[in-house]
Protein backbone atom coordinates (compact mmCIF):
# COMPACT_ATOMS: atom_id res chain seq x y z
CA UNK A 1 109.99 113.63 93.53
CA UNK A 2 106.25 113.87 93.92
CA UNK A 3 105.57 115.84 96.88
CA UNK A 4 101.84 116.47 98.62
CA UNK A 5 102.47 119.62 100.00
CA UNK A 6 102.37 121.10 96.52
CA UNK A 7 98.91 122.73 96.54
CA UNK A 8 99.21 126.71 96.34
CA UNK A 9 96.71 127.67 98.48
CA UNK A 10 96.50 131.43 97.37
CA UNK A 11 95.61 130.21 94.32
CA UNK A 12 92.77 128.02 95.82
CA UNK A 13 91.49 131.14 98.13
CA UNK A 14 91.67 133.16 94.40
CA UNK A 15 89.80 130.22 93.12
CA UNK A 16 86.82 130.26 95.90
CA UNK A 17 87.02 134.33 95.24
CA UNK A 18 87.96 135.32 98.95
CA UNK A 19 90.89 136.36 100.15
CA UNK A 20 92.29 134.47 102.89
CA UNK A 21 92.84 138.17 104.49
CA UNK A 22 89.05 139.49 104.21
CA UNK A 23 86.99 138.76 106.71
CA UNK A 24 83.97 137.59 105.88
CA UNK A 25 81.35 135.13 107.73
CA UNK A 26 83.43 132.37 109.23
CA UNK A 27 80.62 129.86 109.06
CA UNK A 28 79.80 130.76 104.97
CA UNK A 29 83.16 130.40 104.54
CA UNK A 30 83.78 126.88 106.28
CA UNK A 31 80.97 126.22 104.50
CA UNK A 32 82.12 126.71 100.97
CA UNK A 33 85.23 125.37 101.77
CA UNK A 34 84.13 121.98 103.55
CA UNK A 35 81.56 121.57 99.95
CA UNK A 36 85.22 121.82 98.09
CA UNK A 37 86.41 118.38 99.77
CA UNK A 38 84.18 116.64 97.55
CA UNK A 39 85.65 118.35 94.28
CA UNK A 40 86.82 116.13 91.59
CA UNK A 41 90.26 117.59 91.89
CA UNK A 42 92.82 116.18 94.59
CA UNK A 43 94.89 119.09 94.35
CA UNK A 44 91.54 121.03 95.20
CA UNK A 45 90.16 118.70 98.03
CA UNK A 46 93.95 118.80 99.58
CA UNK A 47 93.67 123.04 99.34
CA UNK A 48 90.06 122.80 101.04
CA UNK A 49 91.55 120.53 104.12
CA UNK A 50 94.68 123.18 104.57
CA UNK A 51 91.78 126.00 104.33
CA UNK A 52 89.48 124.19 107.21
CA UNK A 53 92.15 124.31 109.34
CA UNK A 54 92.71 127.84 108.61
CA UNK A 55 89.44 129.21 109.21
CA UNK A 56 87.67 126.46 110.89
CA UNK A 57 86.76 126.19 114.64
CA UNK A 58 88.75 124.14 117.60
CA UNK A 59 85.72 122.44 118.55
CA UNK A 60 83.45 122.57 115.26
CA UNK A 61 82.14 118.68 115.41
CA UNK A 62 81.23 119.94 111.38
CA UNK A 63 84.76 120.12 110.71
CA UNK A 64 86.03 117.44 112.40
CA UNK A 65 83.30 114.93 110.86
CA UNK A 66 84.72 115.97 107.35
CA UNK A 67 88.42 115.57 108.38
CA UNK A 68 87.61 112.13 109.66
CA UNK A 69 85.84 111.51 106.44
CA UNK A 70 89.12 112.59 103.89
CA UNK A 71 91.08 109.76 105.67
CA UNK A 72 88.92 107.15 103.28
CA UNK A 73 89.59 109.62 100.13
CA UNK A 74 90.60 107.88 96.97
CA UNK A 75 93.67 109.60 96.99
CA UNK A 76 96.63 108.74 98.77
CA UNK A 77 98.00 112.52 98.71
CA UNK A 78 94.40 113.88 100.18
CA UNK A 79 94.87 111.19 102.85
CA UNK A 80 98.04 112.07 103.90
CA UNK A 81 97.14 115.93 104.07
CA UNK A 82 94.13 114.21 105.86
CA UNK A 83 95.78 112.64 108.74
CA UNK A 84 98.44 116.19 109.21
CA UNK A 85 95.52 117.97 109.63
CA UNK A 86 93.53 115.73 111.76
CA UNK A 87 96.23 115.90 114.00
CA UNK A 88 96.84 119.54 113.93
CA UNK A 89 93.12 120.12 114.62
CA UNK A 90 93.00 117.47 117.40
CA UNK A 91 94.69 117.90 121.02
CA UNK A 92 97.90 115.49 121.77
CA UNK A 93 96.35 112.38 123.53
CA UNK A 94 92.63 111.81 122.15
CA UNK A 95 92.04 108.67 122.30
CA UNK A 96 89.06 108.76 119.39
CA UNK A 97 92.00 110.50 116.94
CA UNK A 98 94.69 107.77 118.20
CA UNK A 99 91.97 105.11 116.97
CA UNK A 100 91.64 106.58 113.71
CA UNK A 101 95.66 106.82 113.60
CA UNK A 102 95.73 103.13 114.62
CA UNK A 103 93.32 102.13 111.90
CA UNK A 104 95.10 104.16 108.70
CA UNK A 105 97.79 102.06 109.62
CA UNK A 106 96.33 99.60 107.35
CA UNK A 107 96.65 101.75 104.74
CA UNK A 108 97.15 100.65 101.37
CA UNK A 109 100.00 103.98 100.87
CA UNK A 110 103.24 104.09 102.33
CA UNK A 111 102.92 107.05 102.36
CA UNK A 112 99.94 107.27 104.05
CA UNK A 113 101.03 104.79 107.12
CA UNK A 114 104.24 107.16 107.31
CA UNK A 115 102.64 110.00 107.68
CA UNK A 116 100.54 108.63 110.40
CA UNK A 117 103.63 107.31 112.65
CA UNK A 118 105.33 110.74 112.32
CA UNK A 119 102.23 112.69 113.75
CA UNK A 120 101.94 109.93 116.47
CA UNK A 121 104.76 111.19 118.05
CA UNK A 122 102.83 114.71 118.43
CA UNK A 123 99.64 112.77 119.30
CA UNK A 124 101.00 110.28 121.52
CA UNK A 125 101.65 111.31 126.02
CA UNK A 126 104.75 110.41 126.68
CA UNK A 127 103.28 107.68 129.45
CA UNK A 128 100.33 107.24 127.30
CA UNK A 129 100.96 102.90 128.19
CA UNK A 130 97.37 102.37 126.54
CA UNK A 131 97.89 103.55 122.96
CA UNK A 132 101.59 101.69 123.56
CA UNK A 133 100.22 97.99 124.48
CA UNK A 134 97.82 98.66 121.17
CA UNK A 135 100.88 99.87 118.88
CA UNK A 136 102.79 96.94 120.16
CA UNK A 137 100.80 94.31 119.20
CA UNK A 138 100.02 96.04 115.63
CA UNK A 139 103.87 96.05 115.26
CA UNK A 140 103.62 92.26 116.28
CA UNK A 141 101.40 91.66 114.16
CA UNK A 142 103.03 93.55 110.97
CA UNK A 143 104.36 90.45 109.81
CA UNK A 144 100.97 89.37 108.40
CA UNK A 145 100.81 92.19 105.78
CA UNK A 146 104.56 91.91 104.29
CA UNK A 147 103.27 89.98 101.25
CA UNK A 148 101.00 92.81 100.34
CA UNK A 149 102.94 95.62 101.50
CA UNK A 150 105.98 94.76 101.71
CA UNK A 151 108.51 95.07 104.94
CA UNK A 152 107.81 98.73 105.75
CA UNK A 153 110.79 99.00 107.79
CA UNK A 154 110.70 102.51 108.06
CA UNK A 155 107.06 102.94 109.63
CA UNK A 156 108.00 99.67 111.86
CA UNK A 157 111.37 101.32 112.98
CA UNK A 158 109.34 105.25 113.60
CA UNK A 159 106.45 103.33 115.46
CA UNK A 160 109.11 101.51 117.86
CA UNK A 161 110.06 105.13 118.70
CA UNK A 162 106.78 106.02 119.23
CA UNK A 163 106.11 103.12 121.56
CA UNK A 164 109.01 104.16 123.88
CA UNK A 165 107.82 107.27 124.04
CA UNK A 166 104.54 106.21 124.79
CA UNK A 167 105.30 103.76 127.20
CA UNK A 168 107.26 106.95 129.16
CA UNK A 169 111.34 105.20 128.44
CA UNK A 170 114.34 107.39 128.26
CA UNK A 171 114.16 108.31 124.14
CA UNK A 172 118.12 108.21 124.79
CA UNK A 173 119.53 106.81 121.56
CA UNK A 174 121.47 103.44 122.77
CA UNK A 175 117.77 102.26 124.33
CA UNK A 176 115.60 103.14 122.00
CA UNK A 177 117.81 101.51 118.89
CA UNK A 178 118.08 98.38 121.36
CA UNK A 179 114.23 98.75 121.37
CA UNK A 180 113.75 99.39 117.93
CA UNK A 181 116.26 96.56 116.89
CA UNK A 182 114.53 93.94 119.15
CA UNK A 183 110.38 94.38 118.01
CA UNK A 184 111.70 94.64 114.31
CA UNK A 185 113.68 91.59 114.54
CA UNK A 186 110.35 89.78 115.93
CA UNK A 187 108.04 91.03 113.39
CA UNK A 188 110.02 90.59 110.02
């Protein structure tokens, strides 16, 4: 199967000419790598996301503007890499990275929307009842898209877990299947 974690990144720090263990000027570097995200190549523009995170700052608003920026990339593989790294970048709870989460849900990928309900449950407080009420009604809501995207019962049935967890329930199995059972009944 097709699998987006298949860049090798020593061969994309070979291919920029500096090796990941040198150390060089952080900033040229970000630099070089954050002009690669616009390369023609997927497989390239996946590498140079993997690489920001490496080398990049906590708090470079630089970095973060291009990570926010990959999430609309053509490709469905950059924008899952995209939305792993936003999330490894950003701190559990921000509310402006939630938003963005909440948005890709739309996503035309699977793949994509997947992605982005298993690093909710990194990004979302347990207690966090705000992002819940908001992931609630999108799961409400789901219904709408099932003629263009089919039933996407397994991003429906990860985002229920998310909501428990967000709305600071017991993740104990028997309440969070009852959960899960209950909102995907109502929005198939």
């Amino acid at each position: 199967g097709f699998g987006v974690e298949d860049s090798d990144m020593q061969s994309f720090w070979n291919a920029i000419r500096m090796p990941k263990e040198e150390e060089l000027d952080k900033a040229s570097l970000l630099n070089k790598i954050l002009g690669l995200m616009r390369d023609e190549d997927s497989g390239v523009r996946r590498s140079a996301i993997r690489a920001s995170i490496q080398c990049g700052g906590k708090d470079d608003p630089v970095l973060l503007e291009n990570l926010i920026r990959m999430l609309d990339d053509r490709s469905f593989t950059v924008r899952v890499v995209a939305v792993k790294a936003l999330c490894e970048y950003s701190d559990p709870g921000d509310l402006q990275v939630l938003d963005l989460l909440l948005q890709k849900l739309e996503d035309d990928s699977h793949l994509v929307r997947h992605a982005v309900v298993l690093e909710m449950h990194r990004m979302v407080k347990v207690g966090d009842r705000y992002t819940g009420g908001k992931l609630i009604r999108w799961l409400r809501e789901s219904w709408k898209h099932r003629q263009t995207r089919g039933d996407d019962v397994e991003v429906k049935h990860e985002l229920a877990k998310v909501i428990v967890q967000a709305m600071g329930e017991s993740m104990k199995e028997p309440y969070c299947k009852a959960f899960c059972d209950g909102m995907l009944s109502h929005s198939l």
